[in-house]
N, C-alpha and C. Protein backbone atom coordinates (compact mmCIF):
# COMPACT_ATOMS: atom_id res chain seq x y z
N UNK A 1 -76.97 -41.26 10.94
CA UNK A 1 -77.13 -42.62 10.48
C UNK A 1 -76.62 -43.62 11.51
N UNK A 2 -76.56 -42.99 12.78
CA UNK A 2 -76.11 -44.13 13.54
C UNK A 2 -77.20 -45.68 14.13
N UNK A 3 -76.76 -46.45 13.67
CA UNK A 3 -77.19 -47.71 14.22
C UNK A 3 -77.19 -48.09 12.72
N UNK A 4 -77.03 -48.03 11.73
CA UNK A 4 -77.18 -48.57 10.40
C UNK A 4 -76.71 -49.90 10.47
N UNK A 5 -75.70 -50.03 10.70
CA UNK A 5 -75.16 -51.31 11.17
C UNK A 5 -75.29 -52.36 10.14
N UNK A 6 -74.78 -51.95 8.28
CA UNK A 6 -74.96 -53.28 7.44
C UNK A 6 -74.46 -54.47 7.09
N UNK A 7 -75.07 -55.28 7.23
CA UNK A 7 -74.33 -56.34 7.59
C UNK A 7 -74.65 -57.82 5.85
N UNK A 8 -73.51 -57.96 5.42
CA UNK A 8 -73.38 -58.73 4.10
C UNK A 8 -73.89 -60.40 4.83
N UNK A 9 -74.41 -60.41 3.58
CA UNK A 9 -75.05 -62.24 3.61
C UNK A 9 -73.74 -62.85 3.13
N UNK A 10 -73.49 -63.71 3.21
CA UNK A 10 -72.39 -64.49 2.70
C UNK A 10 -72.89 -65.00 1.35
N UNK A 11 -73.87 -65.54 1.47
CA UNK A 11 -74.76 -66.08 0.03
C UNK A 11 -74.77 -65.63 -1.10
N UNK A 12 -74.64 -65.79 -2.58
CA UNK A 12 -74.93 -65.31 -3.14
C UNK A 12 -76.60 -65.28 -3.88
N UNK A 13 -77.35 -64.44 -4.08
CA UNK A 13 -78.75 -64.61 -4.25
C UNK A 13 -79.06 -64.19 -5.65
N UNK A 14 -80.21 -64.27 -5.78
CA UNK A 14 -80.96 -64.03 -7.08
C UNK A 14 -82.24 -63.84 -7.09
N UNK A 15 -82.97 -63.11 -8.24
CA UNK A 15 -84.90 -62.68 -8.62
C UNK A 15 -84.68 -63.48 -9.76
N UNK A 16 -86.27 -63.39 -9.12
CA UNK A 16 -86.78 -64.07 -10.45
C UNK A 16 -87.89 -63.82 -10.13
N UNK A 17 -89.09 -64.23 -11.16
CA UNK A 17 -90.16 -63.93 -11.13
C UNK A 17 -90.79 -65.15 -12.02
N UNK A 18 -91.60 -65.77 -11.00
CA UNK A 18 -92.49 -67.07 -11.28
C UNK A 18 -93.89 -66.61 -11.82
N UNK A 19 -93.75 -67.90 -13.00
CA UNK A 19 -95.31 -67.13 -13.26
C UNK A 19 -96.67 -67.84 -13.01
N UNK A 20 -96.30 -69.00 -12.06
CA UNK A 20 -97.06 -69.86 -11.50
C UNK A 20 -97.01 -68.95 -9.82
N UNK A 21 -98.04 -69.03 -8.97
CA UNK A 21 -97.34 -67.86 -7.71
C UNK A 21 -97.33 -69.21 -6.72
N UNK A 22 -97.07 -70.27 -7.04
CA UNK A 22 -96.40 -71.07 -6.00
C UNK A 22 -95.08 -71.32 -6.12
N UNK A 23 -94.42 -71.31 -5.03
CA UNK A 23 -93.27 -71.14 -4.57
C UNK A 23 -91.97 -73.04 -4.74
N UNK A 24 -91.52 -73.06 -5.74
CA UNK A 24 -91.27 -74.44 -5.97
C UNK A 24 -91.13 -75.29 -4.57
N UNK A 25 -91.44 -77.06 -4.01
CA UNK A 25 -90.50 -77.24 -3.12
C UNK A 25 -89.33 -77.38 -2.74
N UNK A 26 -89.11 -76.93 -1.34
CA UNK A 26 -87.67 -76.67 -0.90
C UNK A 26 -87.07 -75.99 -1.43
N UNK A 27 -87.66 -74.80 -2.10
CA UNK A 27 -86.65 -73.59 -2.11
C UNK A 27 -87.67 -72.68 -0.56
N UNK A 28 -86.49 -71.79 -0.25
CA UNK A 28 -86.83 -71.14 0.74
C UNK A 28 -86.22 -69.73 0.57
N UNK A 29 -87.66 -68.64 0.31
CA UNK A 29 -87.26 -67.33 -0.01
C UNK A 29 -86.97 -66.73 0.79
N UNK A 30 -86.05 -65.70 0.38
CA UNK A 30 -85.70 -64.69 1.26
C UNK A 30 -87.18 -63.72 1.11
N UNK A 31 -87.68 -63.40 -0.09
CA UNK A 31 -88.48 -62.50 -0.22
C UNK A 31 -89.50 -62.69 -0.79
N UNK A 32 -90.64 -62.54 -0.72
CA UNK A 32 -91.79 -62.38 -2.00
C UNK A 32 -92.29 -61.52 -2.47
N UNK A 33 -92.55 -60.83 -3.36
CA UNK A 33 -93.45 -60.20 -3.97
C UNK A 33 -94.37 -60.48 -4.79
N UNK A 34 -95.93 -60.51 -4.39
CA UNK A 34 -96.83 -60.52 -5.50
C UNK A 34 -96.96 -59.44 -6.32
N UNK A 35 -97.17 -59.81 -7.71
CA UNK A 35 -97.36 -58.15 -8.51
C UNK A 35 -98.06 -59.52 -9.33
N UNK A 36 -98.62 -58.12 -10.67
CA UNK A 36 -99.61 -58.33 -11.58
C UNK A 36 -98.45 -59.32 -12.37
N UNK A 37 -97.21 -59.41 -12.59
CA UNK A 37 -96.74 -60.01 -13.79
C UNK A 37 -96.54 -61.16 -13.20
N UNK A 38 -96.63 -61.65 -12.08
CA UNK A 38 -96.09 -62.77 -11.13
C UNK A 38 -95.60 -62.74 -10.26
N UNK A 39 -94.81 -64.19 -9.24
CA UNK A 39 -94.81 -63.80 -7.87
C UNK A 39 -92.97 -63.72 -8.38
N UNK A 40 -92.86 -62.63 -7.46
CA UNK A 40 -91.10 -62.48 -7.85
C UNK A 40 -90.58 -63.11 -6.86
N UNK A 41 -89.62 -64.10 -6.31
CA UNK A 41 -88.70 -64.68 -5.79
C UNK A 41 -87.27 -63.79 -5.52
N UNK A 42 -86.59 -63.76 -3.86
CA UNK A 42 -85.58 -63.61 -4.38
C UNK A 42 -84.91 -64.55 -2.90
N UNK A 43 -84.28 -65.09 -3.35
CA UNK A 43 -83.31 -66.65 -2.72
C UNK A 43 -82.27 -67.13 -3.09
N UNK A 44 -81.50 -67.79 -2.80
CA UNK A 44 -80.25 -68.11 -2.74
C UNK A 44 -79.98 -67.97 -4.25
N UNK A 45 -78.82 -67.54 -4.87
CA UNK A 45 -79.00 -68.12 -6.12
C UNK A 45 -78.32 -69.45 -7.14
N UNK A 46 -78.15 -70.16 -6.14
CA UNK A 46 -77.67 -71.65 -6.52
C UNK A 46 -78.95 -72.60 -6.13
N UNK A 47 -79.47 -72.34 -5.31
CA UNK A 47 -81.04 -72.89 -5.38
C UNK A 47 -81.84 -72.63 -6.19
N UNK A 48 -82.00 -71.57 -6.65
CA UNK A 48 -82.87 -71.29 -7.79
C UNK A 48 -82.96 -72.17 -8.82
N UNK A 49 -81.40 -71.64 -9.35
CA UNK A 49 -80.92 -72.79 -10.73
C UNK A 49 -80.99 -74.20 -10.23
N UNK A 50 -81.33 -74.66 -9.14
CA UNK A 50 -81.59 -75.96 -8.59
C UNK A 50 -82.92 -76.33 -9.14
N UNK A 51 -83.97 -75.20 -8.55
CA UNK A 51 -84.92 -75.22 -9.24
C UNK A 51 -86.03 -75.30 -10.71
N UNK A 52 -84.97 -75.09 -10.86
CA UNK A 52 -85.05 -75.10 -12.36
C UNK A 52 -85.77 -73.34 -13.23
N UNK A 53 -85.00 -72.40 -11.86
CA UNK A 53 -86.01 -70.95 -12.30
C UNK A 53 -84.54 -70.49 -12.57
N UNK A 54 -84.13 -69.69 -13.88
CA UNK A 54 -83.45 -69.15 -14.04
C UNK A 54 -83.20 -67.97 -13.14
N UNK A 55 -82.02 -67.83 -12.61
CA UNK A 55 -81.88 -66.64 -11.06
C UNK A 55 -80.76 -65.38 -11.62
N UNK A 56 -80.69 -65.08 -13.18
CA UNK A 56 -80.11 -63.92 -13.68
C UNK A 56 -78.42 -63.77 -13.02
N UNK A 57 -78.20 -62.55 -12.79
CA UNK A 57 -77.04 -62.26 -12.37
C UNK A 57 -76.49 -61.86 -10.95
N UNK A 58 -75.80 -62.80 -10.35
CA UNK A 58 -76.15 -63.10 -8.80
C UNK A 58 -75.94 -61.94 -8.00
N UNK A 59 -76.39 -61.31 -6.79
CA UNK A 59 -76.77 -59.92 -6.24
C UNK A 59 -76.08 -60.70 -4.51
N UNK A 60 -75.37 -59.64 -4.33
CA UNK A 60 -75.69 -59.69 -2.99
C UNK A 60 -76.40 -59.42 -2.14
N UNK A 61 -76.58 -59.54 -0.86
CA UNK A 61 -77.91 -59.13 0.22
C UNK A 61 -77.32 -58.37 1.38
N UNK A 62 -77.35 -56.97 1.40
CA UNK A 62 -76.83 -56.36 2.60
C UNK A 62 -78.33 -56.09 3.30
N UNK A 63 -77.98 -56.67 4.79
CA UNK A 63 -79.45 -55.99 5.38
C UNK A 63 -79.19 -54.87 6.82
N UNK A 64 -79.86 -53.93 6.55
CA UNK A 64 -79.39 -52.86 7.56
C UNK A 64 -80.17 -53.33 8.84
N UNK A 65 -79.05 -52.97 9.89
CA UNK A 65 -79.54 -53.27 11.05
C UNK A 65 -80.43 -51.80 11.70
N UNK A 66 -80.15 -50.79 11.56
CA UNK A 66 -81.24 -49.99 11.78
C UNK A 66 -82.35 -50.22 11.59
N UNK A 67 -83.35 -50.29 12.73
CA UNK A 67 -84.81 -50.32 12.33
C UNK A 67 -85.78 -49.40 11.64
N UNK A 68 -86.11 -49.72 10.90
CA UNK A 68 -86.40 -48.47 9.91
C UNK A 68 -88.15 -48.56 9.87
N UNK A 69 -88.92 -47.19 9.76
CA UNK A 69 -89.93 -47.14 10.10
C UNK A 69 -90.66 -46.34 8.88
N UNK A 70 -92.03 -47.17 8.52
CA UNK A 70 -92.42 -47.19 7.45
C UNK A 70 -92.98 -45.14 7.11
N UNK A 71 -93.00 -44.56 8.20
CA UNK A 71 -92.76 -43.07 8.47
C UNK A 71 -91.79 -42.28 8.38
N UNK A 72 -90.88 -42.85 8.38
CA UNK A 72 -89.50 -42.94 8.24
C UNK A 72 -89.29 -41.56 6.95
N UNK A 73 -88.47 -40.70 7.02
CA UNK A 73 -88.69 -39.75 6.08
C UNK A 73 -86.66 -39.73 5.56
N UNK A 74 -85.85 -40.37 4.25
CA UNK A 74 -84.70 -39.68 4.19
C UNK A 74 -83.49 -41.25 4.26
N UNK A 75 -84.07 -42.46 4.96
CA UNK A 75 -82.88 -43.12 5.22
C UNK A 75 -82.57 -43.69 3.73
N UNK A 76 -83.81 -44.82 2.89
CA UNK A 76 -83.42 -44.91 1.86
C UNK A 76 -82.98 -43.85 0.77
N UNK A 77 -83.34 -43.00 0.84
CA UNK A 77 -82.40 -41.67 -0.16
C UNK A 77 -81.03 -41.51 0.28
N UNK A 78 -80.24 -41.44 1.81
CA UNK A 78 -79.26 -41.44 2.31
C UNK A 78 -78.73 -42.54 1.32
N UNK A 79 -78.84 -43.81 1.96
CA UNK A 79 -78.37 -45.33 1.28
C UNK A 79 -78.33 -44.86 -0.32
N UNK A 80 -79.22 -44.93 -1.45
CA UNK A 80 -79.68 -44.67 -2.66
C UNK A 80 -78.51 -43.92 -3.26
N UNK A 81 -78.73 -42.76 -2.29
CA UNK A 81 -77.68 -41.62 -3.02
C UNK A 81 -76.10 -41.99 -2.89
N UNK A 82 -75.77 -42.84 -1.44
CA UNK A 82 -74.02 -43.01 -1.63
C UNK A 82 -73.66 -43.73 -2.81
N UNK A 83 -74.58 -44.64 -2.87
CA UNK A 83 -74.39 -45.94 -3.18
C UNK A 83 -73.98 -45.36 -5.46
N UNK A 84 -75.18 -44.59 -5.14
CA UNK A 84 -75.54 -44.20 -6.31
C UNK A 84 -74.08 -43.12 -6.94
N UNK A 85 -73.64 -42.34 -5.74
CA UNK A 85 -72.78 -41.63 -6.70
C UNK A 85 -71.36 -42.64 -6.90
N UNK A 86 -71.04 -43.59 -6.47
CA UNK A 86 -70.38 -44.71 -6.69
C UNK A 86 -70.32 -45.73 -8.03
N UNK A 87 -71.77 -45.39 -8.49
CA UNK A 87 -72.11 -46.12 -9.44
C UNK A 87 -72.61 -47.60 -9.34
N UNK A 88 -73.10 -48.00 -8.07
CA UNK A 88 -73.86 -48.95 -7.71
C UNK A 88 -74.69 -49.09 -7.62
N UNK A 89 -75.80 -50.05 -8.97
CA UNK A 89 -77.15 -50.29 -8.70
C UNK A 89 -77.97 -51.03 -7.21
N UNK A 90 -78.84 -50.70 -7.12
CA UNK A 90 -79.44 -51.18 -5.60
C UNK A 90 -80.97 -51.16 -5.73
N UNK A 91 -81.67 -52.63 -5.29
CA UNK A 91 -82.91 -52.63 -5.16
C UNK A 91 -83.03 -52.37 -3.86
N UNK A 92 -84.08 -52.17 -3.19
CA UNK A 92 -84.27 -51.50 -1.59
C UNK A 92 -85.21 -52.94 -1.78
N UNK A 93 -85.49 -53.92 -0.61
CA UNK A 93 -86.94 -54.52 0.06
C UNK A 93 -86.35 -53.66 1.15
N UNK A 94 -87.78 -53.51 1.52
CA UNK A 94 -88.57 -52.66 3.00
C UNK A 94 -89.52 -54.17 3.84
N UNK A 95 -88.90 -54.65 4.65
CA UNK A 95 -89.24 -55.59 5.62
C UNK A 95 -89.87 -54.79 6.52
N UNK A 96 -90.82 -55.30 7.36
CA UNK A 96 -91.69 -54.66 8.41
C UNK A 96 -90.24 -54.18 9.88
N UNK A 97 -88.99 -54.58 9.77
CA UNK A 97 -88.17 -54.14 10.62
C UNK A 97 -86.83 -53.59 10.20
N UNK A 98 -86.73 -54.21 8.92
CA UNK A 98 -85.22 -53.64 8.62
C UNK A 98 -85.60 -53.46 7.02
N UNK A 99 -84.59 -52.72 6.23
CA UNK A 99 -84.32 -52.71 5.05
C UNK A 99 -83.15 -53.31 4.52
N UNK A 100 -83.72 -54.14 3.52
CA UNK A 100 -82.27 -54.94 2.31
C UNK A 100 -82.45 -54.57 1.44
N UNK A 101 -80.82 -54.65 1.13
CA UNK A 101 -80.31 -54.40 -0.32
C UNK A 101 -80.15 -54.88 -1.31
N UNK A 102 -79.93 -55.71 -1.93
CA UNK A 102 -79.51 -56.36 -3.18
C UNK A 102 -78.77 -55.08 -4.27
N UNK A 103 -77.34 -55.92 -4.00
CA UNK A 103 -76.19 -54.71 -4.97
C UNK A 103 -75.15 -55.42 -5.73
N UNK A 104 -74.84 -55.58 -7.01
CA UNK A 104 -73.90 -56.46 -7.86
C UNK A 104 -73.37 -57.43 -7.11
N UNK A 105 -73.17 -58.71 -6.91
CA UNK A 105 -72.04 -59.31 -6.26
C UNK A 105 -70.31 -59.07 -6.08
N UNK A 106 -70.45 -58.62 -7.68
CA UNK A 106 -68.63 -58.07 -7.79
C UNK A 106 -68.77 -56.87 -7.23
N UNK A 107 -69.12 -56.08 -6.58
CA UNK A 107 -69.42 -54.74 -5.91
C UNK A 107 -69.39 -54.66 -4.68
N UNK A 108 -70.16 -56.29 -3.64
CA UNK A 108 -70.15 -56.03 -2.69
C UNK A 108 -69.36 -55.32 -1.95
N UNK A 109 -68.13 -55.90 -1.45
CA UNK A 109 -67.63 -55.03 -0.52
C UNK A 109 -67.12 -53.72 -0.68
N UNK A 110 -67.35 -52.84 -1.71
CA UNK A 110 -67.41 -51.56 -1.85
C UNK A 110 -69.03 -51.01 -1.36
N UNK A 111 -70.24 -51.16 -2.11
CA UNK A 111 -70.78 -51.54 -1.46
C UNK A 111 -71.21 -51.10 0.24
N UNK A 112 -70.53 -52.41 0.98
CA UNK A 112 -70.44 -52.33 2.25
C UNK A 112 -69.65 -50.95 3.07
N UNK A 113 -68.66 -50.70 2.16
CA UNK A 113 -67.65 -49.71 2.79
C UNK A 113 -68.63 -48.46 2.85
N UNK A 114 -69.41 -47.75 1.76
CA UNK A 114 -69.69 -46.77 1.67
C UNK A 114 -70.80 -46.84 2.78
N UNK A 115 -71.95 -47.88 2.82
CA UNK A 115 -72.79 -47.95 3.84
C UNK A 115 -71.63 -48.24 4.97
N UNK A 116 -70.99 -48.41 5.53
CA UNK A 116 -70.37 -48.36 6.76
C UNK A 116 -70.04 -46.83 7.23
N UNK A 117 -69.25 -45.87 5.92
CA UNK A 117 -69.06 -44.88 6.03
C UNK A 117 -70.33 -44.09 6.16
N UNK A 118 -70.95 -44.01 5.64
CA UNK A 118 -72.19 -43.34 6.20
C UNK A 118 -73.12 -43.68 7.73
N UNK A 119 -72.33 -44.51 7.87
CA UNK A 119 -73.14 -44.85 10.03
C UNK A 119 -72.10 -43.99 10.41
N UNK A 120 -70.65 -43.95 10.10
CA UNK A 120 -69.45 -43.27 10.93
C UNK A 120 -69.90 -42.24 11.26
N UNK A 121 -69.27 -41.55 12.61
CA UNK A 121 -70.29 -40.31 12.95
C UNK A 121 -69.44 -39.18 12.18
């Protein structure tokens, strides 16, 4: 797992899922997803509630600095599984260069430790 290299947003963020698929102004996503139920949002989460989109329960954003390749066979199961026997929920986005996390806010820096421990050689 060397080069994992995860590195915490300071921000705290939030999803949501719009059911109009335009993007309110001046919010600025971290992420989009189109799906059949709507476009899901996930962005700061004090902007959101700015917005007037309810942004749930605020998540942190760890994004791995390993470049991760859509062939890639094992890294998200690595991540999945520490995280998991810890008892930390985790959404994966898969960016065309890196992978983020989104993991409890009160969790983060545990969290962080276990993905750190897993780059250690």
């Amino acid at each position: 797992m060397s080069g994992l290299e995860p590195r915490l947003h300071p921000a705290r963020f939030g999803i949501a899922c719009l059911p109009d698929p335009r993007v309110p102004a001046g919010l600025a996503p971290f992420a989009l997803v189109a799906e059949r139920e709507g476009l899901t949002v996930v962005a700061d989460h004090a902007a959101l509630a700015a917005a007037g989109i309810e942004p749930g329960a605020p998540f942190a954003l760890v994004s791995l600095g390993l470049a991760s390749a859509l062939d890639g066979v094992g890294l998200t199961a690595a991540f999945a599984t520490a995280l998991a026997a810890a008892g930390i929920a985790c959404n994966t986005l898969a960016g065309y260069h890196h992978d983020h996390l989104l993991v409890p806010w009160e969790r983060r820096a545990e969290a962080l430790a276990i993905l750190d421990r897993l780059e250690a050689p």
